[in-house]
PDB file of N, CA and C in Angstrom:
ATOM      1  N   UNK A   1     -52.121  24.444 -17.561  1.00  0.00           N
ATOM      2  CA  UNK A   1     -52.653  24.276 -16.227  1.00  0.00           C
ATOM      3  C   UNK A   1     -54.124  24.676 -16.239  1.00  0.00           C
ATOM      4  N   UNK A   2     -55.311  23.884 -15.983  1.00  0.00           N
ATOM      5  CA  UNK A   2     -56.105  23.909 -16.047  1.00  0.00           C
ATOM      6  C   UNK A   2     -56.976  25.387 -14.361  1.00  0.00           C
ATOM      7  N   UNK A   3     -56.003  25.052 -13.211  1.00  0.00           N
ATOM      8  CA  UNK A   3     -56.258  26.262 -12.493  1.00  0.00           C
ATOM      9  C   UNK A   3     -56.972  26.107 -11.674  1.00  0.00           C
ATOM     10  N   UNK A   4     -57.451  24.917 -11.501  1.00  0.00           N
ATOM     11  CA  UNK A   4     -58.031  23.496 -10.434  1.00  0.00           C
ATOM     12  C   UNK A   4     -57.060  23.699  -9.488  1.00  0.00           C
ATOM     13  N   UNK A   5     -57.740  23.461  -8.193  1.00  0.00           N
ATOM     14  CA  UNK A   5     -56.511  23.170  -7.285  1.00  0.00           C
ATOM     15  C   UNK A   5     -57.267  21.792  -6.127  1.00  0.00           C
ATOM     16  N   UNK A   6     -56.554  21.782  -5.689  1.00  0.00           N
ATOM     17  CA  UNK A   6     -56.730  20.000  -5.142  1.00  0.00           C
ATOM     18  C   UNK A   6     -56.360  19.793  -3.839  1.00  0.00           C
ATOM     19  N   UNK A   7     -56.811  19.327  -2.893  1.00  0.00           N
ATOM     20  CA  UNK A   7     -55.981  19.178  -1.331  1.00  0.00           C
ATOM     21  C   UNK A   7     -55.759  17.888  -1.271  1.00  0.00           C
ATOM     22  N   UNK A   8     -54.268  17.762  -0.858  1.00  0.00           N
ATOM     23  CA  UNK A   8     -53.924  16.671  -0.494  1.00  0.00           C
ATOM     24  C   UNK A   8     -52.690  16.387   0.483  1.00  0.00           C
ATOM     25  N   UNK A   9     -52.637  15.195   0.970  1.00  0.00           N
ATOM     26  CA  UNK A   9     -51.591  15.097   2.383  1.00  0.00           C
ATOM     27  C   UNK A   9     -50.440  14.340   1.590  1.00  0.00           C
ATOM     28  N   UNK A  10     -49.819  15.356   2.314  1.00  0.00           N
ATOM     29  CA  UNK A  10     -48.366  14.935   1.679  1.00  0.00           C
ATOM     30  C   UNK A  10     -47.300  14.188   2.743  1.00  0.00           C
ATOM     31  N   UNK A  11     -47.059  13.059   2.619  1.00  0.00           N
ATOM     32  CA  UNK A  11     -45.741  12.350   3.862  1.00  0.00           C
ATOM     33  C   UNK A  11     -44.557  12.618   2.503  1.00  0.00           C
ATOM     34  N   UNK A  12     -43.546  12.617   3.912  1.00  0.00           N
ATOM     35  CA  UNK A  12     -42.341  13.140   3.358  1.00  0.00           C
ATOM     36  C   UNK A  12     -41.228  12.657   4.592  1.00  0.00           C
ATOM     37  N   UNK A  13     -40.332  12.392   4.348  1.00  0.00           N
ATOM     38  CA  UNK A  13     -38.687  12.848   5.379  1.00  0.00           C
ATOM     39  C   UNK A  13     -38.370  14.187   4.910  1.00  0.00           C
ATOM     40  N   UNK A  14     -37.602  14.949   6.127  1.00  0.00           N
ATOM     41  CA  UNK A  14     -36.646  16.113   6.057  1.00  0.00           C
ATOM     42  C   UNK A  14     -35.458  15.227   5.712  1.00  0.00           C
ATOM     43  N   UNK A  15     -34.879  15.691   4.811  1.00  0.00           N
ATOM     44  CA  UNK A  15     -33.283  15.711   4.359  1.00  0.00           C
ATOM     45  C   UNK A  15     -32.216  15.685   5.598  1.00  0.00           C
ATOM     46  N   UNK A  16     -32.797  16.035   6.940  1.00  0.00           N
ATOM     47  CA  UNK A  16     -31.696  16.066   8.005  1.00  0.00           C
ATOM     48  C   UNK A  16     -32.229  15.149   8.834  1.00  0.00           C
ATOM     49  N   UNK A  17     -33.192  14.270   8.524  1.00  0.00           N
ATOM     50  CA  UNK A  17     -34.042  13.411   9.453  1.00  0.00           C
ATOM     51  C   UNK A  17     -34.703  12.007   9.078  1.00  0.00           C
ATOM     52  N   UNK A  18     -35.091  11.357  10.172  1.00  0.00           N
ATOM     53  CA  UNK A  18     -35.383  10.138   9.764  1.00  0.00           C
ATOM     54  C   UNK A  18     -37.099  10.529  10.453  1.00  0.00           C
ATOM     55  N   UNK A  19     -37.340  11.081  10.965  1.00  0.00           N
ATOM     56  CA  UNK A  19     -38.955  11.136  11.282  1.00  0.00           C
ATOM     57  C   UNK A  19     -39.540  11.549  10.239  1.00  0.00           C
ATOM     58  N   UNK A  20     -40.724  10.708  10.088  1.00  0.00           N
ATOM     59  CA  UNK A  20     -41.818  11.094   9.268  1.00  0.00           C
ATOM     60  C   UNK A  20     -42.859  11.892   9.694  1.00  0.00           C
ATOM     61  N   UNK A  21     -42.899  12.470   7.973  1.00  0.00           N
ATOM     62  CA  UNK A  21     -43.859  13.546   8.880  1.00  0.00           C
ATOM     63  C   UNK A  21     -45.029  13.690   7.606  1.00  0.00           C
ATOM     64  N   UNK A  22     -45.938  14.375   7.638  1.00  0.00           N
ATOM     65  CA  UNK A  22     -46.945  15.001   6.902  1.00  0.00           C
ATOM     66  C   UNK A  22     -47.927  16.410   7.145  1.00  0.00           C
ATOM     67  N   UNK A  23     -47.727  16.978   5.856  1.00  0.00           N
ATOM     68  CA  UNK A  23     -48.835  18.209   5.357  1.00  0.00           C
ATOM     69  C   UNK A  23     -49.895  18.491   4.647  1.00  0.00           C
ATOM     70  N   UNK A  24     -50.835  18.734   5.465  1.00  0.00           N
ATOM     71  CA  UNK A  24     -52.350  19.117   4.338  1.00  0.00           C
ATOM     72  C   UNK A  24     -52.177  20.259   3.549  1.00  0.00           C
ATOM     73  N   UNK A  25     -52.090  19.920   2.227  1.00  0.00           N
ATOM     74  CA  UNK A  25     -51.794  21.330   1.391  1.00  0.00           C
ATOM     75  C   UNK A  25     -53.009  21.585   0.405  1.00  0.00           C
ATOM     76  N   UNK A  26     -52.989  22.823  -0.129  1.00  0.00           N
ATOM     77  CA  UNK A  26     -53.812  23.120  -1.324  1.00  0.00           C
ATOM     78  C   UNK A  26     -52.648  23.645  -2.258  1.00  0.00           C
ATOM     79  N   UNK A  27     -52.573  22.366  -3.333  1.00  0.00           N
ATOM     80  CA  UNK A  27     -52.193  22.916  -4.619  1.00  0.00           C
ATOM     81  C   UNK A  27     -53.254  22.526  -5.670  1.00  0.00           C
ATOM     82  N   UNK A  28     -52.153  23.855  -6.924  1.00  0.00           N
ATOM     83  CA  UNK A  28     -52.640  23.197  -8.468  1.00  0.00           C
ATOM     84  C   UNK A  28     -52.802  21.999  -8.740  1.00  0.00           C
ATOM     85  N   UNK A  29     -53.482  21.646 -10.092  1.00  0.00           N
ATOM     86  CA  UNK A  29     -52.738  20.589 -10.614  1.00  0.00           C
ATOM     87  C   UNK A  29     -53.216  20.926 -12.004  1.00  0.00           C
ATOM     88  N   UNK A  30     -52.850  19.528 -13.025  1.00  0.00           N
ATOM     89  CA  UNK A  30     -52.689  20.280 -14.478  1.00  0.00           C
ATOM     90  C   UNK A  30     -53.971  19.633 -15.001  1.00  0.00           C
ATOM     91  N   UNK A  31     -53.466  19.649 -16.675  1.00  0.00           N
ATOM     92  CA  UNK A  31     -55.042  19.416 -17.322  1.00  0.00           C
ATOM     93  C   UNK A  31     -55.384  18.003 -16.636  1.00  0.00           C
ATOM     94  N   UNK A  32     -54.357  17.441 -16.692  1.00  0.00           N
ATOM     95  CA  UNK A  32     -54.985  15.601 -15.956  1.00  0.00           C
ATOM     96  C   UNK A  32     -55.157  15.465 -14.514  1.00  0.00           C
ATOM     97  N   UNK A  33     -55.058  16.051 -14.185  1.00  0.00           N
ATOM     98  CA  UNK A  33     -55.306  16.308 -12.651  1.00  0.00           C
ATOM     99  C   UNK A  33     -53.927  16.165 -11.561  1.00  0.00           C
ATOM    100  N   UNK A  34     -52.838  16.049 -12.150  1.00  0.00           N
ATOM    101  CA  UNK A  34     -51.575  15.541 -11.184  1.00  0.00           C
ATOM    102  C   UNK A  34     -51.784  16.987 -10.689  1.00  0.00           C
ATOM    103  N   UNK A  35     -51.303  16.507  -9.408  1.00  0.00           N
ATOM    104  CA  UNK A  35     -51.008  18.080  -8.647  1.00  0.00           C
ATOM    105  C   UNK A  35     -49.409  18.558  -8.856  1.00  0.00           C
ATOM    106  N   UNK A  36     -49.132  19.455  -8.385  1.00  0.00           N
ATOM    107  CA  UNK A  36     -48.376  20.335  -9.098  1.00  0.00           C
ATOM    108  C   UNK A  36     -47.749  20.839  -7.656  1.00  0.00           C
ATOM    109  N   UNK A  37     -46.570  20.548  -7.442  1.00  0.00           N
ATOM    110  CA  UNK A  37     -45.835  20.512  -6.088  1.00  0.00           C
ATOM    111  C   UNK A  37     -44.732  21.627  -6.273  1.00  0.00           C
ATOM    112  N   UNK A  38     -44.484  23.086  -5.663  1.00  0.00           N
ATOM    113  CA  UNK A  38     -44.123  23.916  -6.087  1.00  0.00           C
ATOM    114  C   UNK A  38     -42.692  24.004  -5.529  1.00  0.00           C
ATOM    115  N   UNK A  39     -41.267  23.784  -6.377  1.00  0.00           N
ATOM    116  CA  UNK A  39     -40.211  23.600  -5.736  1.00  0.00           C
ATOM    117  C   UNK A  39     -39.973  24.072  -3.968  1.00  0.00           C
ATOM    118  N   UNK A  40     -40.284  25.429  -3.832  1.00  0.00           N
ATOM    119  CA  UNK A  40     -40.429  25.601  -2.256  1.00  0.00           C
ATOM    120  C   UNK A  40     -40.329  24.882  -1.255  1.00  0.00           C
ATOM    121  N   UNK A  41     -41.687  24.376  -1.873  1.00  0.00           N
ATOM    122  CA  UNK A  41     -42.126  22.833  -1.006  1.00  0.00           C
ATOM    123  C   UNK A  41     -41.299  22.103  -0.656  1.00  0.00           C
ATOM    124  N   UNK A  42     -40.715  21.481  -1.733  1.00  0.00           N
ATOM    125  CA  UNK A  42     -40.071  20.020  -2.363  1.00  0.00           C
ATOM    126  C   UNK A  42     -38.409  20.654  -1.567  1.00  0.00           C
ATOM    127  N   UNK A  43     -38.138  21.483  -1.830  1.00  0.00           N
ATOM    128  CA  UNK A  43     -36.964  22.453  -1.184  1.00  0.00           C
ATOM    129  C   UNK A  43     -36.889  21.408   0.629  1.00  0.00           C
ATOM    130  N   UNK A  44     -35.227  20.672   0.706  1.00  0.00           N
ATOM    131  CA  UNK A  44     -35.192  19.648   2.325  1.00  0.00           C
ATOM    132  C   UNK A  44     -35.878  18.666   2.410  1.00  0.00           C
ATOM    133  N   UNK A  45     -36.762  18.087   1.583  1.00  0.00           N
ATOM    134  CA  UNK A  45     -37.575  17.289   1.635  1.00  0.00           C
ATOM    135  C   UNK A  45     -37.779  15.729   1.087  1.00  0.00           C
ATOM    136  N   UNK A  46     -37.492  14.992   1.094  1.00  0.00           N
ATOM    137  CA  UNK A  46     -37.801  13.565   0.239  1.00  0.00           C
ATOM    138  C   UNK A  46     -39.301  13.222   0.505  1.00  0.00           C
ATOM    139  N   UNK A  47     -40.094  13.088  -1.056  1.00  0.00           N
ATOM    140  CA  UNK A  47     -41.597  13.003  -0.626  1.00  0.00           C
ATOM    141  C   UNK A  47     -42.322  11.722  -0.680  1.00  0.00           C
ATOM    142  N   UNK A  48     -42.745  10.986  -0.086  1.00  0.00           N
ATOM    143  CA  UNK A  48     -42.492   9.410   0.087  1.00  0.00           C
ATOM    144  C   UNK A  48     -44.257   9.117  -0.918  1.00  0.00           C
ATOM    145  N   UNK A  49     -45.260  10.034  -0.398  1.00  0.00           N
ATOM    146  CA  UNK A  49     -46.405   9.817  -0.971  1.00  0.00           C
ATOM    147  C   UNK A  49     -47.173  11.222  -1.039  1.00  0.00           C
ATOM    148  N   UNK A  50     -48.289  11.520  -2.138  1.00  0.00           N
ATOM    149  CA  UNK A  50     -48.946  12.427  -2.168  1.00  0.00           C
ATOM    150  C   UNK A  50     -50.628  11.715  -2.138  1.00  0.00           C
ATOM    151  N   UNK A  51     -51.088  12.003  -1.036  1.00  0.00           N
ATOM    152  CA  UNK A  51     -52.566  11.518  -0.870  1.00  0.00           C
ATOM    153  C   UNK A  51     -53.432  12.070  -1.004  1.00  0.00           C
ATOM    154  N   UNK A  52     -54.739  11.898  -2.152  1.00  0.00           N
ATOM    155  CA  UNK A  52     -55.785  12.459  -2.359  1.00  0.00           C
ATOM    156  C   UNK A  52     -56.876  13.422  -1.046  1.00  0.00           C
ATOM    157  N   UNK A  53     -56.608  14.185  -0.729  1.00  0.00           N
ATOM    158  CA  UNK A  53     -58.224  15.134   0.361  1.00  0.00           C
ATOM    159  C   UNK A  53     -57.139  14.988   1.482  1.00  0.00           C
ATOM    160  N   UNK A  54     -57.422  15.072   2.682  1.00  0.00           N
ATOM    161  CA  UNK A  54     -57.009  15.478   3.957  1.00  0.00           C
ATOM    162  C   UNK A  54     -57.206  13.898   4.820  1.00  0.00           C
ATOM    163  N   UNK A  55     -55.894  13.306   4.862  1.00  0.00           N
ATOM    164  CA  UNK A  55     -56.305  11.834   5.769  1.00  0.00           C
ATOM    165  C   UNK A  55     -55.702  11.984   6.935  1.00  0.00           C
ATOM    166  N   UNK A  56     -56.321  10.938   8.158  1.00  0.00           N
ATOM    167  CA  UNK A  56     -55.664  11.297   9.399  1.00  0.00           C
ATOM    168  C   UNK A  56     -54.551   9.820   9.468  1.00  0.00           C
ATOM    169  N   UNK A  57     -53.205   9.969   9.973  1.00  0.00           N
ATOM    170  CA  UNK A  57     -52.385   8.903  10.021  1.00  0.00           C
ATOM    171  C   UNK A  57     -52.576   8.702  11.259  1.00  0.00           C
ATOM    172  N   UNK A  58     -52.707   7.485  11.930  1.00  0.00           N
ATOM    173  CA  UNK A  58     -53.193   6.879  13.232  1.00  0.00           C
ATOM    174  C   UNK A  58     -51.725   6.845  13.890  1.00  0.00           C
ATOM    175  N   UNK A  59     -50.831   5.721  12.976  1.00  0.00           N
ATOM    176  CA  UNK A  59     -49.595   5.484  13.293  1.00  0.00           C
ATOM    177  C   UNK A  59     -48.665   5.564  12.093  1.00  0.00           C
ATOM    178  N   UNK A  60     -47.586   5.768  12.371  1.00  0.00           N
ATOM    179  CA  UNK A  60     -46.310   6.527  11.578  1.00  0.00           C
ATOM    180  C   UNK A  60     -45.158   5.317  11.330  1.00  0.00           C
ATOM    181  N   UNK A  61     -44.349   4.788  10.805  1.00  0.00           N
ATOM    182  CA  UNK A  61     -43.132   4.189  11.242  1.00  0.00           C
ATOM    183  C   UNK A  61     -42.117   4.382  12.497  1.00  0.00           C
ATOM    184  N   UNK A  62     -41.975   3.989  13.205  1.00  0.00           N
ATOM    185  CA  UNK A  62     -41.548   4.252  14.224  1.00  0.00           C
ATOM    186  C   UNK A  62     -42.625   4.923  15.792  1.00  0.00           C
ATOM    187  N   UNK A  63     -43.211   5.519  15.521  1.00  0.00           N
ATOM    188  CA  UNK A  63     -44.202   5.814  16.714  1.00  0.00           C
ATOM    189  C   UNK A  63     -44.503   4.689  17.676  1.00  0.00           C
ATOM    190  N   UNK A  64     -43.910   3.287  17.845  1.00  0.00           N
ATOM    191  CA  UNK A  64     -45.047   2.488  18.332  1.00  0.00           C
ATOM    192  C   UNK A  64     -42.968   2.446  19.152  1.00  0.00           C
ATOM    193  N   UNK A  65     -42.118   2.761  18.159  1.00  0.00           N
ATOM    194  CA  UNK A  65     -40.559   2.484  18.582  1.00  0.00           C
ATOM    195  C   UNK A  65     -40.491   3.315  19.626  1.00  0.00           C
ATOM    196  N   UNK A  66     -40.888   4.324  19.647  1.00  0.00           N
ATOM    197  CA  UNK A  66     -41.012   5.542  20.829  1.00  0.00           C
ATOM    198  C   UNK A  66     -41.263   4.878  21.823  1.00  0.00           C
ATOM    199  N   UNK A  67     -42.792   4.672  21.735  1.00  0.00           N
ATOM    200  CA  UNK A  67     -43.689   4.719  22.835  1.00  0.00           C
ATOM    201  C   UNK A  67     -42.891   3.354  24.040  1.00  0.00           C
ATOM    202  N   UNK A  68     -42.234   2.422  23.390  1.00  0.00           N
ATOM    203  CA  UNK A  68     -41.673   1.322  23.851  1.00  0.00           C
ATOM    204  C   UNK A  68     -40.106   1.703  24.603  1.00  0.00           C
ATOM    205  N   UNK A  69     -39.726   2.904  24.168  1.00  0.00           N
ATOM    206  CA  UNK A  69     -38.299   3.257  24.740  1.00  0.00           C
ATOM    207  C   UNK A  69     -38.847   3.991  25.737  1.00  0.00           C
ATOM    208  N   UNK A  70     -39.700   4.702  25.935  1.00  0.00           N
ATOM    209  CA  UNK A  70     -40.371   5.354  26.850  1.00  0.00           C
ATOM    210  C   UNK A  70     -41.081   4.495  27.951  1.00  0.00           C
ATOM    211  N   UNK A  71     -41.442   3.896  27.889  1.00  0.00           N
ATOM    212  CA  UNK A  71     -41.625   2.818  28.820  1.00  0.00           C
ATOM    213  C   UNK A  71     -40.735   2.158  29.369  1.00  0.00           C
ATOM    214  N   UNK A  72     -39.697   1.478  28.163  1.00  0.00           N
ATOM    215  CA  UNK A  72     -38.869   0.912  29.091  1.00  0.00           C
ATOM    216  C   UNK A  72     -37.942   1.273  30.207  1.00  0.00           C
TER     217      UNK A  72
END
């Protein structure tokens, strides 16, 4: 482990859920640069993508499904 650490947004499902969700984290990563996701983490979780720096998600899967049951 080189001892680099890296921020990046992580989308994921909870294991008891169908909403998506995401976290800005600071981890490791190794000599090649993969980051390094510390079971804890990964602990309830299915991780769908790991994204380079801190991004903002506008819209989600389902968010637009909400907003339309709510209206109706």
């Amino acid at each position: 482990m080189t001892g680099q650490k890296r921020t990046v947004t992580i989308i994921y499902y909870c294991d008891d859920g169908l909403e998506l969700h995401h976290k800005v984290k600071i981890f490791a990563q190794n000599e090649v640069g993969r980051v390094i996701i510390p079971p804890a983490f990964k602990e309830g979780k299915s991780i769908i993508a790991v994204c380079d720096g801190e991004i903002e998600i506008l819209n989600k899967i389902g968010d637009r499904i909400l907003s339309v049951n709510y209206v109706a």
